[in-house]
N, C-alpha and C. Protein backbone atom coordinates (compact mmCIF):
# COMPACT_ATOMS: atom_id res chain seq x y z
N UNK A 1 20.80 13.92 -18.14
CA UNK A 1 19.65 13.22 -18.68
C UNK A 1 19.12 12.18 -17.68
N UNK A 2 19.64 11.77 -16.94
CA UNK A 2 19.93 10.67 -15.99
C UNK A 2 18.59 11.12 -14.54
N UNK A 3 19.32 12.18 -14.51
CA UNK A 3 18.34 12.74 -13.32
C UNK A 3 17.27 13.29 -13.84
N UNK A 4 17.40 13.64 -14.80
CA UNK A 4 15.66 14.24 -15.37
C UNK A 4 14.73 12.94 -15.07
N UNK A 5 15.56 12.04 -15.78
CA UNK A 5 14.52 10.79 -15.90
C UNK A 5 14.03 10.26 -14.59
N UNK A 6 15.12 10.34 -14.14
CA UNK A 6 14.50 9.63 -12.31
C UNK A 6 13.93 10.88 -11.64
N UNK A 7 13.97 11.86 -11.53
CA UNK A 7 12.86 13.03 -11.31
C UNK A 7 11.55 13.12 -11.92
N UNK A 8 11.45 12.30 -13.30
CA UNK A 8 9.75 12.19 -13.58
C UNK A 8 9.53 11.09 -13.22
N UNK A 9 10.53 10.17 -13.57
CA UNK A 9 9.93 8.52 -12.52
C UNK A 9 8.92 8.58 -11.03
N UNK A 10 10.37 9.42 -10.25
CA UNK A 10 9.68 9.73 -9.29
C UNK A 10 8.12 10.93 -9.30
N UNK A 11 7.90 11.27 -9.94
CA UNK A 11 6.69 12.18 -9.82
C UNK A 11 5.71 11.58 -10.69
N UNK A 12 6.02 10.59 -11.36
CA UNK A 12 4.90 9.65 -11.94
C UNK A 12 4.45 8.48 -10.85
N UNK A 13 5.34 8.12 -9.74
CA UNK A 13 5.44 7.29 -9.14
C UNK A 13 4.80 7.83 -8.23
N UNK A 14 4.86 9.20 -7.60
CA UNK A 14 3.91 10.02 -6.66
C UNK A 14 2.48 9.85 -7.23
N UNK A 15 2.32 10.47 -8.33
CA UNK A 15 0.84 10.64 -9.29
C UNK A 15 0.06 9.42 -8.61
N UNK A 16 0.94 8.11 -9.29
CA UNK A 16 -0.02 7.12 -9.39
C UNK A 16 -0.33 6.35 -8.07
N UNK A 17 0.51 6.48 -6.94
CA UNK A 17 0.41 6.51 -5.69
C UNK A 17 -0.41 7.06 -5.04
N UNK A 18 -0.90 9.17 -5.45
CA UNK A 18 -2.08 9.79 -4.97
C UNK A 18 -3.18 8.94 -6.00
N UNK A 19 -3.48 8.62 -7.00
CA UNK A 19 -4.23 7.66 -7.69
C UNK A 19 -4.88 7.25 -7.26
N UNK A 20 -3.89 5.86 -6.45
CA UNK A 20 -4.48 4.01 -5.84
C UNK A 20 -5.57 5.17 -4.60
N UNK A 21 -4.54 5.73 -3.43
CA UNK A 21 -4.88 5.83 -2.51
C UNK A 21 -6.39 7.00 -2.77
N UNK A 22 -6.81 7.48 -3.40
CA UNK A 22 -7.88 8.08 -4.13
C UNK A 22 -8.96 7.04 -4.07
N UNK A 23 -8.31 6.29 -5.23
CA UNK A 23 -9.33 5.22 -5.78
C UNK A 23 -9.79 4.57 -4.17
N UNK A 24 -8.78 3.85 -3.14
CA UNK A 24 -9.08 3.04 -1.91
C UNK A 24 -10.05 3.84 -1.25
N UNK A 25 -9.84 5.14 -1.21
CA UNK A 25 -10.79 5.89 -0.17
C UNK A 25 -11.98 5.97 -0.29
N UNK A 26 -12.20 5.90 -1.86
CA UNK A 26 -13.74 5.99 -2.67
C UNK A 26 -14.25 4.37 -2.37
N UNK A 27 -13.64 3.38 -1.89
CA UNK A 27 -13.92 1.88 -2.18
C UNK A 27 -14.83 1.75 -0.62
N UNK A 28 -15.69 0.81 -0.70
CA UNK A 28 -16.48 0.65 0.22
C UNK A 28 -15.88 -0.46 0.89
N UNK A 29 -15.76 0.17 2.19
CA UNK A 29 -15.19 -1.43 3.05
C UNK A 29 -16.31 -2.29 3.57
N UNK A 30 -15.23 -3.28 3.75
CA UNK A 30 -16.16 -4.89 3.95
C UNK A 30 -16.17 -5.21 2.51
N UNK A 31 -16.28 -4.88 1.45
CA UNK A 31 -15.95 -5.06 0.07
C UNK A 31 -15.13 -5.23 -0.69
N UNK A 32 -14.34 -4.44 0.17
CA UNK A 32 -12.83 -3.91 -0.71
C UNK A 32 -11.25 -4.97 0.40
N UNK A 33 -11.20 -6.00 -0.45
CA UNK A 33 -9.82 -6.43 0.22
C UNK A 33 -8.16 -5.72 0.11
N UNK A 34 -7.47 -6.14 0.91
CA UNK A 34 -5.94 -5.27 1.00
C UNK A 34 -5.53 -6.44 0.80
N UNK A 35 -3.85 -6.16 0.28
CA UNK A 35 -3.33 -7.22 0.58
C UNK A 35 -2.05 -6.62 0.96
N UNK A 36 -1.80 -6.58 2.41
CA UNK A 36 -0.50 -5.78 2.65
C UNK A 36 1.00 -6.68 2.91
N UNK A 37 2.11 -6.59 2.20
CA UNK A 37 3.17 -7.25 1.83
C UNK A 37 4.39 -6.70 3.25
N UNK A 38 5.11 -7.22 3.14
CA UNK A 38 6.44 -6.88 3.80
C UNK A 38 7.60 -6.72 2.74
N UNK A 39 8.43 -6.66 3.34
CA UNK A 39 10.16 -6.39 2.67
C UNK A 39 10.31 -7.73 2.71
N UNK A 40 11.53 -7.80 1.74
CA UNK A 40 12.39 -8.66 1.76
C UNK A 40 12.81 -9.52 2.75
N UNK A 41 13.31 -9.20 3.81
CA UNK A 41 13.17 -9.68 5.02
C UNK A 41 12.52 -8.99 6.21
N UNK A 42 11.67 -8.79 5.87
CA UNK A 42 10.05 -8.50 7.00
C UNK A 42 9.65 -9.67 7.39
N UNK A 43 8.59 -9.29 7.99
CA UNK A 43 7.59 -10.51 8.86
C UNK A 43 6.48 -9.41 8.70
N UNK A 44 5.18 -10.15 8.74
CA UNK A 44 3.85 -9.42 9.20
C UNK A 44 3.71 -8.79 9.88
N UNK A 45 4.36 -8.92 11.13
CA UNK A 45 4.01 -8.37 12.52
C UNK A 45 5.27 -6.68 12.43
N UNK A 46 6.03 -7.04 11.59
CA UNK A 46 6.95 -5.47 11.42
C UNK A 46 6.40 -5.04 11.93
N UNK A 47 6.91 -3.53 10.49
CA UNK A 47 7.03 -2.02 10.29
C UNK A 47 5.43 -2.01 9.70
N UNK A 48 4.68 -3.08 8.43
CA UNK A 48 3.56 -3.29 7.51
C UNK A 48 1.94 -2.87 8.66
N UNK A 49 2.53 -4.26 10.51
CA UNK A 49 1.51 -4.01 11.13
C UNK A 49 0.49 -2.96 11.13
N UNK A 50 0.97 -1.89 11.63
CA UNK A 50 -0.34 -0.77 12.03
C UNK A 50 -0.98 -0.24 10.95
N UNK A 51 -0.66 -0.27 9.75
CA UNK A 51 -1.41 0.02 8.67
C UNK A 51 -1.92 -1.33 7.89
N UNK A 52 -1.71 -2.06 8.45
CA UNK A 52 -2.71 -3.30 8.04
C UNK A 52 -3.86 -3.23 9.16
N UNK A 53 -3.81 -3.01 10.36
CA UNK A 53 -4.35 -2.75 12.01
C UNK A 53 -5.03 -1.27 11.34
N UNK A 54 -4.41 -0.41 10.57
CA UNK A 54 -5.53 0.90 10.19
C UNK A 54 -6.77 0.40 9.09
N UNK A 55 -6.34 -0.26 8.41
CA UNK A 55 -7.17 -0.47 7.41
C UNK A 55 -8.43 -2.04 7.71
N UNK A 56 -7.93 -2.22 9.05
CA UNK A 56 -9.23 -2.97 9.19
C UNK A 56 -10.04 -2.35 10.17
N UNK A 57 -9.06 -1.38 10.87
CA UNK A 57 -10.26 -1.01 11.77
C UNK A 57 -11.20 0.31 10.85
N UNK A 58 -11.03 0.64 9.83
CA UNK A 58 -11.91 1.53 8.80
C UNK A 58 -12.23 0.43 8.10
N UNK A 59 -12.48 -0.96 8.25
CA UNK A 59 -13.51 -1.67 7.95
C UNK A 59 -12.98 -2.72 6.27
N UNK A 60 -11.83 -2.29 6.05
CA UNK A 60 -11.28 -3.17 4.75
C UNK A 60 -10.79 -4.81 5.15
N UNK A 61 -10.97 -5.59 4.63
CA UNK A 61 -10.80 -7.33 4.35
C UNK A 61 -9.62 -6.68 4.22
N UNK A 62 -8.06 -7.98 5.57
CA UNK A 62 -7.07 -7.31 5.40
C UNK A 62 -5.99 -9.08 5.11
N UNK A 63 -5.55 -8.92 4.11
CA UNK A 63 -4.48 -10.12 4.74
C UNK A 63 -3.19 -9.64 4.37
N UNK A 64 -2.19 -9.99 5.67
CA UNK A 64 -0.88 -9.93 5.49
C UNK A 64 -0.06 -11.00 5.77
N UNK A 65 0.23 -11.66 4.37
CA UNK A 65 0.64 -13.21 4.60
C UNK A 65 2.36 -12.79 4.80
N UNK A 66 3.10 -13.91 5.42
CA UNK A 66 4.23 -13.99 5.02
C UNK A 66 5.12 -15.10 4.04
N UNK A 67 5.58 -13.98 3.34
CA UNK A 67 6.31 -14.07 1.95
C UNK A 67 7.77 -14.83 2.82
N UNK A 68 8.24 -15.81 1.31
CA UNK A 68 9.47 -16.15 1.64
C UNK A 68 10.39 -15.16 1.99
């Protein structure tokens, strides 16, 4: 029962993931802000960088603050 459940978790968790990224693509940039996060112990400048660096150069308001 255990794994059923975390097998639709996970494919609800896909769904709504193809969703957001749906909805972002349809969003008009220069309009549309991001707000891209790190891990736990990340920094901005990580792994987060180049897809914060993708999404402004396709024109989206980007901030990636750092979190405690």
């Amino acid at each position: 029962m255990r794994h059923i459940l975390h097998t639709v978790f996970r494919w609800l968790t896909a769904g709504a993931l193809c969703l957001w990224v749906t909805d972002l693509a349809a969003a008009e940039p220069n309009k549309t802000g991001v707000v891209v996060l790190h891990g736990k112990w990340g920094d901005p400048n990580g792994y987060t960088l180049p897809f914060a660096r993708h999404m402004e150069s396709a024109g989206y308001l980007v901030t990636s603050p750092e979190m405690p």
